[in-house]
N, C-alpha and C. Protein backbone atom coordinates (compact mmCIF):
# COMPACT_ATOMS: atom_id res chain seq x y z
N UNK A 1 -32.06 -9.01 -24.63
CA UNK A 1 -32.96 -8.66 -23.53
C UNK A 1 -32.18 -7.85 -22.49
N UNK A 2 -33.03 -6.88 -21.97
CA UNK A 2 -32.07 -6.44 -21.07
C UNK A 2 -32.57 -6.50 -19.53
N UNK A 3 -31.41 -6.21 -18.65
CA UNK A 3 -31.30 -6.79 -17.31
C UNK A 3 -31.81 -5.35 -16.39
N UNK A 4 -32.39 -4.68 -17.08
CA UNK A 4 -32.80 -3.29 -16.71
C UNK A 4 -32.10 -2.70 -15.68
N UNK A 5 -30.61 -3.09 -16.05
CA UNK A 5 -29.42 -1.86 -15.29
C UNK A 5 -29.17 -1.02 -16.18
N UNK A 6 -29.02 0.03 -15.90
CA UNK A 6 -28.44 1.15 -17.03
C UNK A 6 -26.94 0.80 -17.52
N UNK A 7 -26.66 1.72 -18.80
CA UNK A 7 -25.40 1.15 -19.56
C UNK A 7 -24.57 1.84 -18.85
N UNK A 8 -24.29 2.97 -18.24
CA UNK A 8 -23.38 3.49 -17.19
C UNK A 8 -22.83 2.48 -16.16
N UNK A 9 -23.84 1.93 -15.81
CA UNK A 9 -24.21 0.90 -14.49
C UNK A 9 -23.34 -0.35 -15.00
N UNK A 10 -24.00 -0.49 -16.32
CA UNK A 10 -23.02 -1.89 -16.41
C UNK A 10 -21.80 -1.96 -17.07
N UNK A 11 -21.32 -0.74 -17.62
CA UNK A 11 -19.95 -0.45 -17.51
C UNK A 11 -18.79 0.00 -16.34
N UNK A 12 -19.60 0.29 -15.77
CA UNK A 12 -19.13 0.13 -13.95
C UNK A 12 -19.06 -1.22 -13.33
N UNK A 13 -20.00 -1.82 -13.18
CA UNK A 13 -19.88 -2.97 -12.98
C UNK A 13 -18.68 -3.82 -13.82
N UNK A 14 -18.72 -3.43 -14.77
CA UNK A 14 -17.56 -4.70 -15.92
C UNK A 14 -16.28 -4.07 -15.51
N UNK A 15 -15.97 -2.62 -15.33
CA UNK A 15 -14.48 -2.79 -14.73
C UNK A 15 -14.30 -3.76 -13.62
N UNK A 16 -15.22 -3.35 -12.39
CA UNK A 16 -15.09 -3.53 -11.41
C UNK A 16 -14.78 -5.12 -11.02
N UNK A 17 -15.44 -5.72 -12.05
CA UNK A 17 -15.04 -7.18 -12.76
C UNK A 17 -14.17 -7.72 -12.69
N UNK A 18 -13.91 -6.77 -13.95
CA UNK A 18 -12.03 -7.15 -14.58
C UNK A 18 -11.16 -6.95 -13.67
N UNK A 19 -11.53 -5.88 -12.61
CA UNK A 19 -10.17 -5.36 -11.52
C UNK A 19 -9.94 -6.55 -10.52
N UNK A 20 -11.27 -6.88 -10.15
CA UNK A 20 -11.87 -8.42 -8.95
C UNK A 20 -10.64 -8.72 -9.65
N UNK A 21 -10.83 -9.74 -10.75
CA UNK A 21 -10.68 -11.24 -11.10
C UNK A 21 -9.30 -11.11 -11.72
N UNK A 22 -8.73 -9.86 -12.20
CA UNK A 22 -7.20 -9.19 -12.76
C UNK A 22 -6.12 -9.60 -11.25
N UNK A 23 -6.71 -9.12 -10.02
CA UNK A 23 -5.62 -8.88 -9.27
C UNK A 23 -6.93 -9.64 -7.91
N UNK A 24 -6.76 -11.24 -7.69
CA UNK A 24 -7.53 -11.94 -7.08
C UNK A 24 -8.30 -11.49 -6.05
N UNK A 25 -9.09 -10.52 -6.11
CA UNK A 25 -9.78 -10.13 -5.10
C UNK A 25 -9.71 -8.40 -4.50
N UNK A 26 -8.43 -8.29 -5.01
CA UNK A 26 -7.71 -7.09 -4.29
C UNK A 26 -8.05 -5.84 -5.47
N UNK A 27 -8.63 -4.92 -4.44
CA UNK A 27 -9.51 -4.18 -4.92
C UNK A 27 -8.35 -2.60 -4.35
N UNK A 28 -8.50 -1.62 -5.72
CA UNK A 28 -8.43 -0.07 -5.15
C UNK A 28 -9.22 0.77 -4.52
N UNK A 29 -9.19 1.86 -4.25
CA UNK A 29 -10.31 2.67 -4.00
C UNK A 29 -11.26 2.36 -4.95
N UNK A 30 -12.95 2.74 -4.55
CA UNK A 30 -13.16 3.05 -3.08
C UNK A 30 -13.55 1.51 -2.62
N UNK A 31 -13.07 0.46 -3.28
CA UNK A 31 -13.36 -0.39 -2.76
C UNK A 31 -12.37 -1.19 -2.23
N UNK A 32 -10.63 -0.96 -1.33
CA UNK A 32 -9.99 -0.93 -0.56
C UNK A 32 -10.49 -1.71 0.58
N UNK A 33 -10.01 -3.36 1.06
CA UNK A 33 -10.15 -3.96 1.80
C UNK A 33 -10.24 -5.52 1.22
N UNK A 34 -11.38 -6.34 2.44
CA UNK A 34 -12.02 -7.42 1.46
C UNK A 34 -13.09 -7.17 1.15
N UNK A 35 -13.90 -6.22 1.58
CA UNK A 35 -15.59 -6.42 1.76
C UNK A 35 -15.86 -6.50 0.07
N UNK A 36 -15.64 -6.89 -0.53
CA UNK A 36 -16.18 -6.98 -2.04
C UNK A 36 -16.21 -8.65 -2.68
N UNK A 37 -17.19 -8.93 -3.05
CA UNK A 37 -17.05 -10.21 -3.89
C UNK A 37 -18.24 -10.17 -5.01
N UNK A 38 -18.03 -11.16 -5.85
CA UNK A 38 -18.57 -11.45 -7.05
C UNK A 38 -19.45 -12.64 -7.23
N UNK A 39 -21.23 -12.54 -7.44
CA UNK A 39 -21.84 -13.04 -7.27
C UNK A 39 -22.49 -13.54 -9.17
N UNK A 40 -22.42 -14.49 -8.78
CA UNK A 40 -22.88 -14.96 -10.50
C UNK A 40 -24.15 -15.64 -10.10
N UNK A 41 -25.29 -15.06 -10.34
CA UNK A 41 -26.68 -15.67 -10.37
C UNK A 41 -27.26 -15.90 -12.03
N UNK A 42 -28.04 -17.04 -12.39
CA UNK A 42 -28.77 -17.14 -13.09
C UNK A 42 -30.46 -16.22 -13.44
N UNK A 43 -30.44 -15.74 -14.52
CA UNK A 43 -31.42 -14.91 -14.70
C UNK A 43 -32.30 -15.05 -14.56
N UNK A 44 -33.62 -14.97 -13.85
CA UNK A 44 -35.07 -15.33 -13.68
C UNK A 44 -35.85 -15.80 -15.06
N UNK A 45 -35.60 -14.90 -16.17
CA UNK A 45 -36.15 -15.40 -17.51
C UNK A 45 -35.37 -15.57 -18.05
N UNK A 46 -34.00 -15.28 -18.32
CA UNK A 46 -33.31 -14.81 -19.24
C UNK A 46 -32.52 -16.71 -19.35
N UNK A 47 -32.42 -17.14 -17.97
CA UNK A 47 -31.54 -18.14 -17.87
C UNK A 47 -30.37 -17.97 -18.32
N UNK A 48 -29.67 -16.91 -18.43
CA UNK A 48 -28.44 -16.23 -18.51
C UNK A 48 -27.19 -16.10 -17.64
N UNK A 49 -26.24 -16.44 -17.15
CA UNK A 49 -25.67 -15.51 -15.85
C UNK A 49 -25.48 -14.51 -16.10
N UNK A 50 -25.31 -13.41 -14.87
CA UNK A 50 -25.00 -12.68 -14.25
C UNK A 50 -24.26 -12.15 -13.37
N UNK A 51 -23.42 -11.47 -13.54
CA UNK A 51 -22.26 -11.30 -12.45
C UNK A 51 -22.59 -9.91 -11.89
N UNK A 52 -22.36 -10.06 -10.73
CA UNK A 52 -22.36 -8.60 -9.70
C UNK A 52 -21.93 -8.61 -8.60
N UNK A 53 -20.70 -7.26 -8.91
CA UNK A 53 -20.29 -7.08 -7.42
C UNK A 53 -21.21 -6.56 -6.39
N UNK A 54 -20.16 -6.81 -4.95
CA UNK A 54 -20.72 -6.15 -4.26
C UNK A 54 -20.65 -6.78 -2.92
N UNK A 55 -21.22 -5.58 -2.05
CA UNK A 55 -20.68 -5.99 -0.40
C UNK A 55 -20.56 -6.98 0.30
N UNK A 56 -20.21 -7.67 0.80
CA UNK A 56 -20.66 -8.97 1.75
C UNK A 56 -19.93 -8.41 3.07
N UNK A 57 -21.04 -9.39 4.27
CA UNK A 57 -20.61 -9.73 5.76
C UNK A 57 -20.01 -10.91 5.59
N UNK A 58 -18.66 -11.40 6.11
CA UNK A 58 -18.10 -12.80 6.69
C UNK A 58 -19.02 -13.09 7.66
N UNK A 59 -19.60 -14.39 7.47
CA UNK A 59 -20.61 -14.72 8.78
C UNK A 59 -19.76 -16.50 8.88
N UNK A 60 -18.31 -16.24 8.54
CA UNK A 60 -17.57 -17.56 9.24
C UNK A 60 -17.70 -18.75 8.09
N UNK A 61 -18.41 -19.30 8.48
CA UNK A 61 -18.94 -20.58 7.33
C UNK A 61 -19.52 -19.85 5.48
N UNK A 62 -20.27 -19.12 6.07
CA UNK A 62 -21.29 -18.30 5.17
C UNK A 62 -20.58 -17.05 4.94
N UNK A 63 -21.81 -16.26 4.20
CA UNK A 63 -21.50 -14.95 3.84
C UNK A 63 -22.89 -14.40 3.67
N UNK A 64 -22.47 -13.23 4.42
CA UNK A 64 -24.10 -12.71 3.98
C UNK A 64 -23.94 -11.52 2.90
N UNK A 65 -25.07 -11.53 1.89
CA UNK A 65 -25.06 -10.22 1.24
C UNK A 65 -26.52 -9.49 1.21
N UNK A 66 -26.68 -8.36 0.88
CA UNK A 66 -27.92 -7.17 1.33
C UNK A 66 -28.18 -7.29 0.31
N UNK A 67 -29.63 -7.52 0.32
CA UNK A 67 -30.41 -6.77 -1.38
C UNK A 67 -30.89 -5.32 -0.81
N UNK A 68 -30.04 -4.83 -0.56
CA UNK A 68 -31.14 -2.96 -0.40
C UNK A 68 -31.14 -2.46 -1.81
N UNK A 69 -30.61 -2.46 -1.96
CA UNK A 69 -31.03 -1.90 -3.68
C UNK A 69 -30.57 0.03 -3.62
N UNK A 70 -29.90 -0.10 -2.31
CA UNK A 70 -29.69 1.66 -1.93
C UNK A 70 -31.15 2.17 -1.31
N UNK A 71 -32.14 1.35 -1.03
CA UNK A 71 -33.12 1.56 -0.28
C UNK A 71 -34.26 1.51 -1.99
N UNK A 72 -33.99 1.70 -2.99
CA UNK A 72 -35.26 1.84 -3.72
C UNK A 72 -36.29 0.68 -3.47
N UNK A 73 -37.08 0.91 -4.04
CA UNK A 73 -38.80 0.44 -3.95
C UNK A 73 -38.65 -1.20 -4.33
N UNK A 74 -38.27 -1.54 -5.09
CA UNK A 74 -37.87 -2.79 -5.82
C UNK A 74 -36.45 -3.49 -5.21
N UNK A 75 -36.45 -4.72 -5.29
CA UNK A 75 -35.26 -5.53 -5.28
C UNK A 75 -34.88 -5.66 -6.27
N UNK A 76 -33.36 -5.41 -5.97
CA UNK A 76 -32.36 -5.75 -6.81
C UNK A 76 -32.57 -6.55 -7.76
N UNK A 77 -32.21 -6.61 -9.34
CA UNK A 77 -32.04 -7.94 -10.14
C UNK A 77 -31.66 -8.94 -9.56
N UNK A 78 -30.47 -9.05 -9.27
CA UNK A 78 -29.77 -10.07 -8.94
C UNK A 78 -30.74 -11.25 -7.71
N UNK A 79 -31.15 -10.21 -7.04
CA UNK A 79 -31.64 -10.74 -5.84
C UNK A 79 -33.18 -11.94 -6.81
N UNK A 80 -33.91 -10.77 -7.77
CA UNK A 80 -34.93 -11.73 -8.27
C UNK A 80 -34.29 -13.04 -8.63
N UNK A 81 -33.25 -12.99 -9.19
CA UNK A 81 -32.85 -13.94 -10.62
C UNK A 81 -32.35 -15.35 -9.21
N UNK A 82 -31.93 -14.74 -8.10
CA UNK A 82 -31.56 -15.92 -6.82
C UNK A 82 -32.51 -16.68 -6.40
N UNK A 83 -33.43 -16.26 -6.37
CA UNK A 83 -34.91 -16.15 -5.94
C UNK A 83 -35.60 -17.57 -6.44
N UNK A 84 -35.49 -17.09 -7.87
CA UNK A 84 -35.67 -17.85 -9.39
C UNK A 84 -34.88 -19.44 -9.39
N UNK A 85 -33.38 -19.16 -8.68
CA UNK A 85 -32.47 -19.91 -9.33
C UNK A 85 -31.33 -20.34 -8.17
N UNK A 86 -31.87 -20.51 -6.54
CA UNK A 86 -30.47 -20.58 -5.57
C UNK A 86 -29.28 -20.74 -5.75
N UNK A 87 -29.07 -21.73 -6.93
CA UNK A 87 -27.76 -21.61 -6.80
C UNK A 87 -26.97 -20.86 -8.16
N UNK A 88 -25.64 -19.99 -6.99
CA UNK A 88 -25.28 -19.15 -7.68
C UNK A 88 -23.79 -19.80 -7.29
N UNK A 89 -22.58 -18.95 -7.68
CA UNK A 89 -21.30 -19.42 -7.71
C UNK A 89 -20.99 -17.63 -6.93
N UNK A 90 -19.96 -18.07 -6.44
CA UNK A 90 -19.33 -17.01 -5.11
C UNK A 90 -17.78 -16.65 -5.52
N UNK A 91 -17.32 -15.64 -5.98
CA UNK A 91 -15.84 -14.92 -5.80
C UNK A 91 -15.36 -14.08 -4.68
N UNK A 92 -14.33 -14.63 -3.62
CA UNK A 92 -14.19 -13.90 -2.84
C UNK A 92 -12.96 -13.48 -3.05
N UNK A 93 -11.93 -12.55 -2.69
CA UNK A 93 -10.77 -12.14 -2.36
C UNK A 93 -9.78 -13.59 -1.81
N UNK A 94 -8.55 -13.94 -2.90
CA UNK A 94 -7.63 -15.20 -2.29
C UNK A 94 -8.50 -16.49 -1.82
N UNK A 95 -9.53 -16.15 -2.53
CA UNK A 95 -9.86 -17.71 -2.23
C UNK A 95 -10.68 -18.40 -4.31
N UNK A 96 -10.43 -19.60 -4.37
CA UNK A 96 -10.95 -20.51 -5.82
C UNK A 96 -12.70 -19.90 -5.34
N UNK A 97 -13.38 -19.78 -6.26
CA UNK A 97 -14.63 -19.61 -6.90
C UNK A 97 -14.75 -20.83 -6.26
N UNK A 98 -16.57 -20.83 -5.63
CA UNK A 98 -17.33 -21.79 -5.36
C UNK A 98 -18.68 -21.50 -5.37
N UNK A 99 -19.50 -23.08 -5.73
CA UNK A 99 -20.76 -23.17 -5.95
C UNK A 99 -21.71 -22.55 -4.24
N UNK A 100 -22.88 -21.94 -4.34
CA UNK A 100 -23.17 -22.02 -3.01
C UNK A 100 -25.09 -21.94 -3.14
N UNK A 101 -25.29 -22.04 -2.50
CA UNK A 101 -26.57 -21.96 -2.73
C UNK A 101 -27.19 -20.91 -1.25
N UNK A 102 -28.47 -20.13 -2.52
CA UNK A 102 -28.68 -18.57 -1.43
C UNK A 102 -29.60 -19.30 -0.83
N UNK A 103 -30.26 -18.10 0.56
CA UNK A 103 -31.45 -18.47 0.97
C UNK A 103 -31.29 -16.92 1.54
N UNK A 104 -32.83 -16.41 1.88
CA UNK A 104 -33.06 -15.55 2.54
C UNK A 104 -33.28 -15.79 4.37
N UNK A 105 -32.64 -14.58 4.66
CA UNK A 105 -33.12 -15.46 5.99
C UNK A 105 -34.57 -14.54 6.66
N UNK A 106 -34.67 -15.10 7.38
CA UNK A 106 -36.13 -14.86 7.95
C UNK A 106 -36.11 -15.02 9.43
N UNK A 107 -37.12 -14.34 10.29
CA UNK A 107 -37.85 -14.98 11.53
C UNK A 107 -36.42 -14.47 12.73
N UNK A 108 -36.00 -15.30 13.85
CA UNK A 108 -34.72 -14.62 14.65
C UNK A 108 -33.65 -14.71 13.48
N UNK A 109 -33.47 -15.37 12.68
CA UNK A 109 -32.14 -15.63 12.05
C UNK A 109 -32.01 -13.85 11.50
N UNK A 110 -33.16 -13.42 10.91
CA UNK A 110 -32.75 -12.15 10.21
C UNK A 110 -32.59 -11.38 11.01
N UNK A 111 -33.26 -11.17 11.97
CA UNK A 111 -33.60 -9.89 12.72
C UNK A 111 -31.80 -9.61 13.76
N UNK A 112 -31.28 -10.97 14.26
CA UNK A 112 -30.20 -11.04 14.51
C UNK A 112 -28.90 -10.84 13.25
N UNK A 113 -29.25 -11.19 12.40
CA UNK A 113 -27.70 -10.66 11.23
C UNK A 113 -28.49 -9.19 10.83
N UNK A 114 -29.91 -9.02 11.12
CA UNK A 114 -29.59 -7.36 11.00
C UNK A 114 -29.02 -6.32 11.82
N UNK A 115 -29.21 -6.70 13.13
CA UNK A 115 -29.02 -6.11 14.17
C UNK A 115 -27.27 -5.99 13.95
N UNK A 116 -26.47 -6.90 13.42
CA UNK A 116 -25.06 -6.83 13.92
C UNK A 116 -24.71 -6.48 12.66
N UNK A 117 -25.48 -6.51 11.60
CA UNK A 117 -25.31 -5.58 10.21
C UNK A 117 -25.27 -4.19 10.73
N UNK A 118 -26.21 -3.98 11.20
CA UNK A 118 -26.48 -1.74 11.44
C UNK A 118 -25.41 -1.59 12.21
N UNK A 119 -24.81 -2.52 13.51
CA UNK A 119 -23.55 -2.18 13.88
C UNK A 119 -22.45 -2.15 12.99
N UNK A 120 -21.97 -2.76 11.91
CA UNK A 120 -20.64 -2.55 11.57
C UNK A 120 -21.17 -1.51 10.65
N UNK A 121 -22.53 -0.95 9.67
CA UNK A 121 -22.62 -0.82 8.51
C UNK A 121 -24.26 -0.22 8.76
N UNK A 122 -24.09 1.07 9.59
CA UNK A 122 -25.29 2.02 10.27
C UNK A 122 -26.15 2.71 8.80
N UNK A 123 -25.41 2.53 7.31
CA UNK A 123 -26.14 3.15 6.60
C UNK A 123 -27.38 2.57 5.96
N UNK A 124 -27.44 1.62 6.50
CA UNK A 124 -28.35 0.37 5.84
C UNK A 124 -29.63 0.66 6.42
N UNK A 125 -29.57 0.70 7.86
CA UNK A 125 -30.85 2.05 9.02
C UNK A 125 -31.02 3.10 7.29
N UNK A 126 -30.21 3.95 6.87
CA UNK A 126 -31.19 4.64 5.99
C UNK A 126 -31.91 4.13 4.87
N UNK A 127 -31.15 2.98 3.94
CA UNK A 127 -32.14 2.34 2.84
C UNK A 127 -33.03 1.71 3.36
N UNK A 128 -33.19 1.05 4.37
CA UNK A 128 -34.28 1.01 4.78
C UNK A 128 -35.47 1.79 5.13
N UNK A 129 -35.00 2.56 6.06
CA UNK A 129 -35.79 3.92 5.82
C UNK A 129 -36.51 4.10 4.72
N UNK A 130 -35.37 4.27 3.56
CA UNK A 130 -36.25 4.80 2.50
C UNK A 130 -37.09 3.74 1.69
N UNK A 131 -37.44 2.85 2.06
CA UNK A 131 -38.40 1.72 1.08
C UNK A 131 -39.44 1.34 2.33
N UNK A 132 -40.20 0.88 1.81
CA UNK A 132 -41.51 0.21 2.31
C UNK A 132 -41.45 -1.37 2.15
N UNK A 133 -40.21 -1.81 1.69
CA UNK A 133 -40.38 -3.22 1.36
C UNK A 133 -38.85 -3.37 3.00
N UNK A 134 -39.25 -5.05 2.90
CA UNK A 134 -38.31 -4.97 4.44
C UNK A 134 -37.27 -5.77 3.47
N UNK A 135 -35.66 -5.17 3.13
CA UNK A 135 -34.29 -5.53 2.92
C UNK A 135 -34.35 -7.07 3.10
N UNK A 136 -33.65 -7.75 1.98
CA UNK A 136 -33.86 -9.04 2.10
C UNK A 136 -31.85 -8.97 2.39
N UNK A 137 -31.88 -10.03 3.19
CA UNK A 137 -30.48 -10.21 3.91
C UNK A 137 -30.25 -11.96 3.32
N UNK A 138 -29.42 -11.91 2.47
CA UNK A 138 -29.19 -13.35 1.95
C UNK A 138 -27.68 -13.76 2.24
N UNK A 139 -27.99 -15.07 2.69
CA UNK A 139 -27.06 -16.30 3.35
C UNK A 139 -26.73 -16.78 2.18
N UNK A 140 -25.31 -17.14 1.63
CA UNK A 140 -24.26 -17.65 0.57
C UNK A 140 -24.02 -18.84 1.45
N UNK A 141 -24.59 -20.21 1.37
CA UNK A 141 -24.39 -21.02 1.93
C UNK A 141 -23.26 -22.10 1.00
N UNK A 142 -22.10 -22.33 1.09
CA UNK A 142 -21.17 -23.52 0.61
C UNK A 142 -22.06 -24.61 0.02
N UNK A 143 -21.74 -24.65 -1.24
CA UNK A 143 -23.28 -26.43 -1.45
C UNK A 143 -22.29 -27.08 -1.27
């Protein structure tokens, strides 16, 4: 079955993998820093995991990550299959893998981690822009 990423896509993704989890976190260009971690969600039908990189905010306790999807029309896989299945397992940079369970946030909670999202990370103002659906902003809560 497939996870309707393209095979380009998920051969990108699988280096990007191997590089994470090869050298604990520590990433080359263009992904140079910490902002990168590795999200393993369970598949909505598939009941499969799933691994995918990708951006996160340190929000201290938590972590937040963006479903923009680059602004397209649809949410992200990953984001459905969370949706489906909260708890997912979390890879960050120098730190052991842990269980966490997502939630979307909603109501002041979102509107405040968006607001201090567009400050560090102003391109997110454009995927939004470009969709009609409102960016789901998900909380990596420690279970």
């Amino acid at each position: 079955m497939s996870d309707g990423m393209p095979q380009d896509q998920k051969a990108y993704n699988a280096k990007v993998i191997e590089e994470f989890r090869a050298n604990d976190g520590v990433m080359g260009p263009p992904f140079s820093g910490e902002g990168l971690l590795l999200l393993t969600t369970t598949g909505a039908r598939s009941g499969e995991e799933r691994t995918c990189p990708m951006m996160f905010v340190d929000q201290g306790e938590t972590v937040m990550v963006i479903a923009s999807n680059m602004g397209a029309p649809s949410h992200p896989a990953w984001y459905r299959n969370l949706v489906a299945h909260p708890e997912v397992t979390v890879e960050r940079p120098h730190r052991p893998a842990y269980a966490a369970t997502a939630r979307t946030a909603a109501g002041d909670e979102r509107a405040r981690l968006w607001a201090g999202l567009l400050e560090g990370f102003p391109f997110f103002a454009d995927h939004q822009a470009g969709t009609e659906r409102e960016i789901p902003l998900v909380v990596l809560d420690p279970a």
